[in-house]
N, C-alpha and C. Protein backbone atom coordinates (compact mmCIF):
# COMPACT_ATOMS: atom_id res chain seq x y z
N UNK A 1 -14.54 8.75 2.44
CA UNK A 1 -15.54 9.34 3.28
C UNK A 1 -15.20 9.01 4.72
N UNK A 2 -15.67 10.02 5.57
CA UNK A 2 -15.02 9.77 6.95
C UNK A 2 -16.13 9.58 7.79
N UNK A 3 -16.32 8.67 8.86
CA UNK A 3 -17.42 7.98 9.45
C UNK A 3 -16.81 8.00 11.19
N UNK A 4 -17.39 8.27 11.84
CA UNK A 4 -17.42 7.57 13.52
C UNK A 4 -18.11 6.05 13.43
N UNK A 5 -17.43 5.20 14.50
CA UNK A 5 -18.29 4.24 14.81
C UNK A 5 -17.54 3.73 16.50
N UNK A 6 -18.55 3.14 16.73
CA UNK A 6 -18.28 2.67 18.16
C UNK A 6 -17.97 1.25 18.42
N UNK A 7 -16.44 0.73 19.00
CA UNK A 7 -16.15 -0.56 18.98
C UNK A 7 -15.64 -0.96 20.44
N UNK A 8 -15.86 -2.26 20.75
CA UNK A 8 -15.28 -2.28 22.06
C UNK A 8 -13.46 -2.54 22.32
N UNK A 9 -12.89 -1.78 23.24
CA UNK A 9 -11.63 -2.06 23.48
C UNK A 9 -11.02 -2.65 22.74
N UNK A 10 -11.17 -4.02 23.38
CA UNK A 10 -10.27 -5.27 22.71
C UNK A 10 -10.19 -5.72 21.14
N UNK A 11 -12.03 -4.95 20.57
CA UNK A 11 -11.76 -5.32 19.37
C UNK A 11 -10.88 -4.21 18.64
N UNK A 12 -11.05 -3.03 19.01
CA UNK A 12 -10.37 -2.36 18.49
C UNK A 12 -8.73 -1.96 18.39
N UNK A 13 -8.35 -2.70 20.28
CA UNK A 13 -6.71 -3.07 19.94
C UNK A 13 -6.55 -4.31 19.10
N UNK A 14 -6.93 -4.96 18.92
CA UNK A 14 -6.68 -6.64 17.98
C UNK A 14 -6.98 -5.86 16.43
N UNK A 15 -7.78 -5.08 16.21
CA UNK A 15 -7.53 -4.56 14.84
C UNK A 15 -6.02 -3.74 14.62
N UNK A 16 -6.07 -2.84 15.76
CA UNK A 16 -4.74 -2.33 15.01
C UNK A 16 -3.41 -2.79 15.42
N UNK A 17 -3.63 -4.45 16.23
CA UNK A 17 -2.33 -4.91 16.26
C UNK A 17 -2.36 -6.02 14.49
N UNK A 18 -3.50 -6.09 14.54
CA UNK A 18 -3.47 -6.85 12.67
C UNK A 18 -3.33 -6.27 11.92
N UNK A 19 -3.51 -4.50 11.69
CA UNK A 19 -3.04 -3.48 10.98
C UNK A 19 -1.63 -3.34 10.83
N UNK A 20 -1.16 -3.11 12.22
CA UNK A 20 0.08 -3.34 12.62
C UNK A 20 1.03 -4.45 11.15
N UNK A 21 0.80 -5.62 11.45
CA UNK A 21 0.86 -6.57 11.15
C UNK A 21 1.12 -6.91 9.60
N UNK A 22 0.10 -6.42 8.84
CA UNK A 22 -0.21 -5.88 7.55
C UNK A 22 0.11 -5.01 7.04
N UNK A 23 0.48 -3.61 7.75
CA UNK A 23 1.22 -2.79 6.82
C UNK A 23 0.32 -1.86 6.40
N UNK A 24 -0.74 -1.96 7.12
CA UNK A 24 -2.31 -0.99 6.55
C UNK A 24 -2.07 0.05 7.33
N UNK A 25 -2.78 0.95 7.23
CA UNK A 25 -3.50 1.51 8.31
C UNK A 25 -5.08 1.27 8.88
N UNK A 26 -5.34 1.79 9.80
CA UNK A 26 -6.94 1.22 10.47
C UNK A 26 -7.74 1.36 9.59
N UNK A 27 -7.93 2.11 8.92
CA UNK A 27 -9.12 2.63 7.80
C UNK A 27 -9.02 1.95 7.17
N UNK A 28 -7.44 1.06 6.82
CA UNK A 28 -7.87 0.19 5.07
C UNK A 28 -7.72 -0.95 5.68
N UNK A 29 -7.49 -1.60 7.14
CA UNK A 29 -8.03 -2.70 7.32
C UNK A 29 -9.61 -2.47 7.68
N UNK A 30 -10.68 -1.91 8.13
CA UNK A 30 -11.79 -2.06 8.19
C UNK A 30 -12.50 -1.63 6.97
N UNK A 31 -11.94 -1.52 6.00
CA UNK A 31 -12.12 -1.05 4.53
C UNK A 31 -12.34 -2.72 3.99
N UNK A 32 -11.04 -3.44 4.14
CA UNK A 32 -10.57 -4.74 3.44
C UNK A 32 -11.64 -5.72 4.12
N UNK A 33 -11.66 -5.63 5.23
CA UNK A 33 -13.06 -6.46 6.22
C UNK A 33 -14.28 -6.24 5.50
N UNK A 34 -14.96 -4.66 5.68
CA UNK A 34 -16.04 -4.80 5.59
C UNK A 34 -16.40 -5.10 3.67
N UNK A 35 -15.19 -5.27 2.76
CA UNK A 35 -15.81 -5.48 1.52
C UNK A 35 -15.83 -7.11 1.82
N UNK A 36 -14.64 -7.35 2.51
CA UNK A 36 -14.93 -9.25 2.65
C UNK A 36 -16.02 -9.82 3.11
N UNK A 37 -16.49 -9.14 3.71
CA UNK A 37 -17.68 -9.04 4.91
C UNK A 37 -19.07 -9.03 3.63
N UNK A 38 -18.65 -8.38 3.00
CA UNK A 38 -19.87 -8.11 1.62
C UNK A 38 -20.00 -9.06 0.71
N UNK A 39 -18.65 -9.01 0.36
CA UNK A 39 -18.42 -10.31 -0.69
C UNK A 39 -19.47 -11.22 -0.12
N UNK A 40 -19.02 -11.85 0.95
CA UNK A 40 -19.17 -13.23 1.77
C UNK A 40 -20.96 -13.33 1.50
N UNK A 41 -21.33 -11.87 2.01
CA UNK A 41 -22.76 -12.31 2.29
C UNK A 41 -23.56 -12.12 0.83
N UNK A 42 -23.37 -11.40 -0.20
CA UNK A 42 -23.56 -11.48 -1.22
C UNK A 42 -23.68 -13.32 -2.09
N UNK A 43 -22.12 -14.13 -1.65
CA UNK A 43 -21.94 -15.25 -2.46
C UNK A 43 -23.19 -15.78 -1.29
N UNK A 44 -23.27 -15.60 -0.14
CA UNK A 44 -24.20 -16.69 0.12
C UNK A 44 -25.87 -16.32 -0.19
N UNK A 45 -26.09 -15.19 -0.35
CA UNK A 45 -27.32 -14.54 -1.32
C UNK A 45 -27.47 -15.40 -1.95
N UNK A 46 -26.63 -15.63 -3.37
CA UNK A 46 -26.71 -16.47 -4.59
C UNK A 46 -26.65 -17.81 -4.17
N UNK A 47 -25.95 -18.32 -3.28
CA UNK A 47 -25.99 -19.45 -3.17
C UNK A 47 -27.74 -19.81 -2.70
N UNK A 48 -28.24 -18.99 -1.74
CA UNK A 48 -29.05 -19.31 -1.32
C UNK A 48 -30.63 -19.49 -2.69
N UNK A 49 -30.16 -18.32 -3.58
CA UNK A 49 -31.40 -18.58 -4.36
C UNK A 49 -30.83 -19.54 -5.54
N UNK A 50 -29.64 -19.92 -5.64
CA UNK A 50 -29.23 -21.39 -6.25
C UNK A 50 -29.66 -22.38 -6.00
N UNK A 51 -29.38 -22.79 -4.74
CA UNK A 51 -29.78 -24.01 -3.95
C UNK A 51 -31.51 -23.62 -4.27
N UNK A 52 -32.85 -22.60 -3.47
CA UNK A 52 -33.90 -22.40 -4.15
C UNK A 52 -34.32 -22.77 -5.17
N UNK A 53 -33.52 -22.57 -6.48
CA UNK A 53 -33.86 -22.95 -8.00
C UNK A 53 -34.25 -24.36 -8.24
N UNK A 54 -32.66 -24.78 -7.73
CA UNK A 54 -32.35 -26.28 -7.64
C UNK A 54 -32.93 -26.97 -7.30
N UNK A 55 -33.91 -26.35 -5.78
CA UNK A 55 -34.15 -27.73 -4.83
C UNK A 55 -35.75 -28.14 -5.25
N UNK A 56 -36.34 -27.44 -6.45
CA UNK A 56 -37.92 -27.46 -6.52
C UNK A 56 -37.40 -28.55 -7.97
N UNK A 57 -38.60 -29.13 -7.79
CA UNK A 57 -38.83 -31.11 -8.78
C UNK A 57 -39.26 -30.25 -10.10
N UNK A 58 -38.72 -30.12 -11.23
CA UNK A 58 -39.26 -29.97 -12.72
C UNK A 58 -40.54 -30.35 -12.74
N UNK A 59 -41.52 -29.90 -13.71
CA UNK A 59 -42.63 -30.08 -13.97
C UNK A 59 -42.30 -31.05 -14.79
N UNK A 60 -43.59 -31.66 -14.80
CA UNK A 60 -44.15 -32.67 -16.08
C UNK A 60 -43.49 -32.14 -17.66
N UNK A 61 -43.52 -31.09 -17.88
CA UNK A 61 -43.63 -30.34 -18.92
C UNK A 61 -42.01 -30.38 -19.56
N UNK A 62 -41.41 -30.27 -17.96
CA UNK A 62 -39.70 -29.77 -18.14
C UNK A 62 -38.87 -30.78 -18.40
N UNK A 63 -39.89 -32.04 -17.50
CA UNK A 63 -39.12 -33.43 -17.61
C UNK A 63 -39.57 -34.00 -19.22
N UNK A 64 -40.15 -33.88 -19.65
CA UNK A 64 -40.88 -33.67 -21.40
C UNK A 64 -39.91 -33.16 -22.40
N UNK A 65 -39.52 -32.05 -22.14
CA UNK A 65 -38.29 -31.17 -22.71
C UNK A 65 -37.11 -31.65 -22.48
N UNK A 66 -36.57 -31.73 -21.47
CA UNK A 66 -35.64 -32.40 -21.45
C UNK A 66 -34.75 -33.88 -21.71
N UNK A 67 -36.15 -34.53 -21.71
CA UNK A 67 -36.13 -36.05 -22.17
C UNK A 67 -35.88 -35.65 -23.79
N UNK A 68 -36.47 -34.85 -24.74
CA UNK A 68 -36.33 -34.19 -25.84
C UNK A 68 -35.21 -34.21 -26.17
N UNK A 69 -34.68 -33.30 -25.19
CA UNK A 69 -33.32 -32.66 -26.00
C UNK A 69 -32.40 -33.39 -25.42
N UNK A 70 -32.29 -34.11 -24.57
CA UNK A 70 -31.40 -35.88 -24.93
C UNK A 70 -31.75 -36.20 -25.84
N UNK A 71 -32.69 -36.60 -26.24
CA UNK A 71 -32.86 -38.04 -27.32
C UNK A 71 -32.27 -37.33 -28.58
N UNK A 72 -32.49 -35.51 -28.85
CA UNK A 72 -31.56 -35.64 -29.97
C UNK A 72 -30.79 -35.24 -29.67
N UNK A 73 -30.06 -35.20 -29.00
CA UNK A 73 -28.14 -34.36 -28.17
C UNK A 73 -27.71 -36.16 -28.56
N UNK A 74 -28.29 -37.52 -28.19
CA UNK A 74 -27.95 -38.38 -28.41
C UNK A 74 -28.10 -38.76 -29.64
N UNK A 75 -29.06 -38.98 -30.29
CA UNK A 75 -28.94 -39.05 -31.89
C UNK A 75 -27.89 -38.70 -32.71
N UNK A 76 -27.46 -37.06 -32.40
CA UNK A 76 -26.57 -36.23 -33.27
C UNK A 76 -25.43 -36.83 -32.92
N UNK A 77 -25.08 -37.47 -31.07
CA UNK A 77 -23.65 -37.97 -31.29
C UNK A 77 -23.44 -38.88 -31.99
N UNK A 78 -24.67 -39.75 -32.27
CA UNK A 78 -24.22 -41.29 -32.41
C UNK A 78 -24.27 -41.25 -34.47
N UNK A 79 -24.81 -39.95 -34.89
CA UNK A 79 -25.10 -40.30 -36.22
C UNK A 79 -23.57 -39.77 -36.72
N UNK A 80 -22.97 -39.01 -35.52
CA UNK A 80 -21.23 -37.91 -36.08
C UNK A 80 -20.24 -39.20 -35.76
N UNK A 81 -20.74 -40.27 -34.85
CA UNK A 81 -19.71 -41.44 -34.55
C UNK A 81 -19.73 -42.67 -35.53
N UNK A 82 -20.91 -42.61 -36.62
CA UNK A 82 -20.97 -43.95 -37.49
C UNK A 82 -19.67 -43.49 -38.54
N UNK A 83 -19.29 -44.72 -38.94
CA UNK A 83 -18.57 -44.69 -39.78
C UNK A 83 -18.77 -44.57 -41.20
């Protein structure tokens, strides 16, 4: 698809001396940018509602459950380790 956009001078000679450079042409270096450009802000999306998930304290309920399923995740190792 073919698009206009408006860039200043310098950025636009420093792109096509890195085009240059690369072996691209202009279109598939601002092609290769703007998916990196996506990527980037996408992983920090997830990161951001990762860290979110993460950073809130388990309930009463969760710390209950989980104390659970240690005690038998530990049981089962120790009854597969007797001799």
């Amino acid at each position: 698809m073919k698009t206009a956009i408006s860039l200043e001078d310098e950025l636009l000679l420093e792109a096509d001396r890195i085009a240059r450079q690369m072996g691209v042409s202009r279109s598939r270096l601002f092609s290769i940018a703007l998916e990196a450009y996506l990527r980037k802000r996408r992983n920090q999306e997830i990161l951001g509602q990762l860290n979110k998930v993460y950073a809130d304290e388990p309930s009463p309920n969760e710390r209950r459950t989980v104390a659970g399923l240690k005690r038998r995740f530990r049981s089962t190792i120790q009854e597969s380790w007797r001799p």
